[in-house]
C-alpha atoms as a PDB file:
ATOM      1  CA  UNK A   1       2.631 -13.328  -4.833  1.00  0.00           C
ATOM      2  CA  UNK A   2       2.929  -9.589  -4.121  1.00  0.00           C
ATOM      3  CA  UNK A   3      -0.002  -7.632  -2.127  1.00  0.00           C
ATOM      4  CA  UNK A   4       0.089  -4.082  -1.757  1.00  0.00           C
ATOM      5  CA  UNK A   5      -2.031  -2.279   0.830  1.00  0.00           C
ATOM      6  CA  UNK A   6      -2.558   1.539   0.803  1.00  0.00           C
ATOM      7  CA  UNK A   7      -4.428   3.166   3.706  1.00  0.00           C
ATOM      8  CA  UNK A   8      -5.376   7.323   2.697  1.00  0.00           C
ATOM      9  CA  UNK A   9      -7.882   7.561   5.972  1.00  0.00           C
ATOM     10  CA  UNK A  10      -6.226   9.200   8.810  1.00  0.00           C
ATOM     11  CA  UNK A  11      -7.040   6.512  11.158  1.00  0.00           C
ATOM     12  CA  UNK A  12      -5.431   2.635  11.128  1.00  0.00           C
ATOM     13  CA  UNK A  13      -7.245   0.225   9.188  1.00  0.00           C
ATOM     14  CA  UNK A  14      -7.219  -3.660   9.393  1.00  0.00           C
ATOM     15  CA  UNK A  15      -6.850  -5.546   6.147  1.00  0.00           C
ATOM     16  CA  UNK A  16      -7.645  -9.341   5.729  1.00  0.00           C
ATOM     17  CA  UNK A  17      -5.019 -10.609   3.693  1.00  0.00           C
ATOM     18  CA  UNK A  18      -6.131 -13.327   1.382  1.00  0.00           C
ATOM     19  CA  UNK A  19      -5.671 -16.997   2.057  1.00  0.00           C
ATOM     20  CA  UNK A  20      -2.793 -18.831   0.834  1.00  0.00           C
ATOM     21  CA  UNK A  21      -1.339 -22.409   0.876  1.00  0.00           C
ATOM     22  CA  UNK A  22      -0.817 -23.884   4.693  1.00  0.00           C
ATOM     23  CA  UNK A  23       3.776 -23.680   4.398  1.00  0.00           C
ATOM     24  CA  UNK A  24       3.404 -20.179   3.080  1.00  0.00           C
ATOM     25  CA  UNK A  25       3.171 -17.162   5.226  1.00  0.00           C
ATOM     26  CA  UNK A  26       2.969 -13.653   4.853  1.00  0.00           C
ATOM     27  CA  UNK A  27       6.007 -11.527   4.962  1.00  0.00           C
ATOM     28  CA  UNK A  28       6.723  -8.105   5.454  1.00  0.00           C
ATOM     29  CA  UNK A  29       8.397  -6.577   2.516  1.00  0.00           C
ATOM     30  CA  UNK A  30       7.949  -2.580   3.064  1.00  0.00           C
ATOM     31  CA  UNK A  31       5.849  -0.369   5.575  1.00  0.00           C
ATOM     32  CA  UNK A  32       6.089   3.392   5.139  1.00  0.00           C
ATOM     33  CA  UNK A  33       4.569   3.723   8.826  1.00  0.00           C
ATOM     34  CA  UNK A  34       8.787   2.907   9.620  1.00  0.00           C
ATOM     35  CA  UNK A  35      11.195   5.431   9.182  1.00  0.00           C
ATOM     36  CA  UNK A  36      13.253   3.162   6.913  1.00  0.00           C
ATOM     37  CA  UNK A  37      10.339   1.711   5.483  1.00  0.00           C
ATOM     38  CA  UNK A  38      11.596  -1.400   6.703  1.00  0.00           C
ATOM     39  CA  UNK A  39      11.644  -3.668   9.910  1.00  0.00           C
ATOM     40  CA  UNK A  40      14.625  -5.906  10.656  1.00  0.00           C
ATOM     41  CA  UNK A  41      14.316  -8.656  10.114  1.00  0.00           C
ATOM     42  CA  UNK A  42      11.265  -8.835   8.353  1.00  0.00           C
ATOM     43  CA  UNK A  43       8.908 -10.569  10.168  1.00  0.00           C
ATOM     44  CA  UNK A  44       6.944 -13.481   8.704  1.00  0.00           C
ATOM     45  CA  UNK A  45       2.806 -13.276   9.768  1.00  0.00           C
ATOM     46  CA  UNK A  46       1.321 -15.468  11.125  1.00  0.00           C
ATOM     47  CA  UNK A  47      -2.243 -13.678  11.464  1.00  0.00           C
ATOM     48  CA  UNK A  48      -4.509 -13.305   8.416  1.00  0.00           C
ATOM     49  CA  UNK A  49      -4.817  -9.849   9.202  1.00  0.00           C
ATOM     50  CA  UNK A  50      -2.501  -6.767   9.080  1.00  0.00           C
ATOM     51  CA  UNK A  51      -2.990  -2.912  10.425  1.00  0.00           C
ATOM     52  CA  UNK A  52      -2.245  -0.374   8.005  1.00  0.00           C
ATOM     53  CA  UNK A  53      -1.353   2.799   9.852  1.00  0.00           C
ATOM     54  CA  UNK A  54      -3.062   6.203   8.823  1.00  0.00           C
ATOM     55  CA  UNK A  55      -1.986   7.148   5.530  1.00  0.00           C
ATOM     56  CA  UNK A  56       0.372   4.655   4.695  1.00  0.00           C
ATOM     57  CA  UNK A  57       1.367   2.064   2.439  1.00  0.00           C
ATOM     58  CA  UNK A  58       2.468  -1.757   3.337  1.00  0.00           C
ATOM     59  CA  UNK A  59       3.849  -4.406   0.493  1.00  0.00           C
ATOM     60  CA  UNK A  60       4.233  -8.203   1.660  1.00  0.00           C
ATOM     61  CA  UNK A  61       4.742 -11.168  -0.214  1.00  0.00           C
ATOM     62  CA  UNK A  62       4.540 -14.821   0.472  1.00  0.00           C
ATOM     63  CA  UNK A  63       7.075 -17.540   0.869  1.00  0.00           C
ATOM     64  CA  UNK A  64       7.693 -20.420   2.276  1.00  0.00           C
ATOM     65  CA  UNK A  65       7.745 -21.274   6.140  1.00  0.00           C
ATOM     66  CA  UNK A  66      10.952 -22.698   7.420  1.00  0.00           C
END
């Protein structure tokens, strides 16, 4: 599963991300609010929430806990 969360206002906004199976989490594939557009290493969520930063795009995808 690939989400994709775009943010035009100029302030953050918090998204609820939908609800998935209990061994799957969220994980950070791209975040344009970095200068590479990615973090290292990509952290897996463990919230059911994420902050989109002002005008900004964030992709995450789900896979399987460890």
């Amino acid at each position: 599963t690939l989400l994709i969360l775009l943010n035009a206002h100029y302030e953050s906004v918090p998204f609820v991300l939908p609800v998935h199976r209990p061994e799957q989490l969220w994980e950070l594939v791209l975040d344009t609010q970095e200068s590479t557009g990615r973090r290292e290493p990509m952290p897996a969520l463990k919230d059911d929430s994420y902050v989109v930063a002002p005008r900004s795009l964030v992709m995450l995808r789900v896979k399987a806990s460890t």
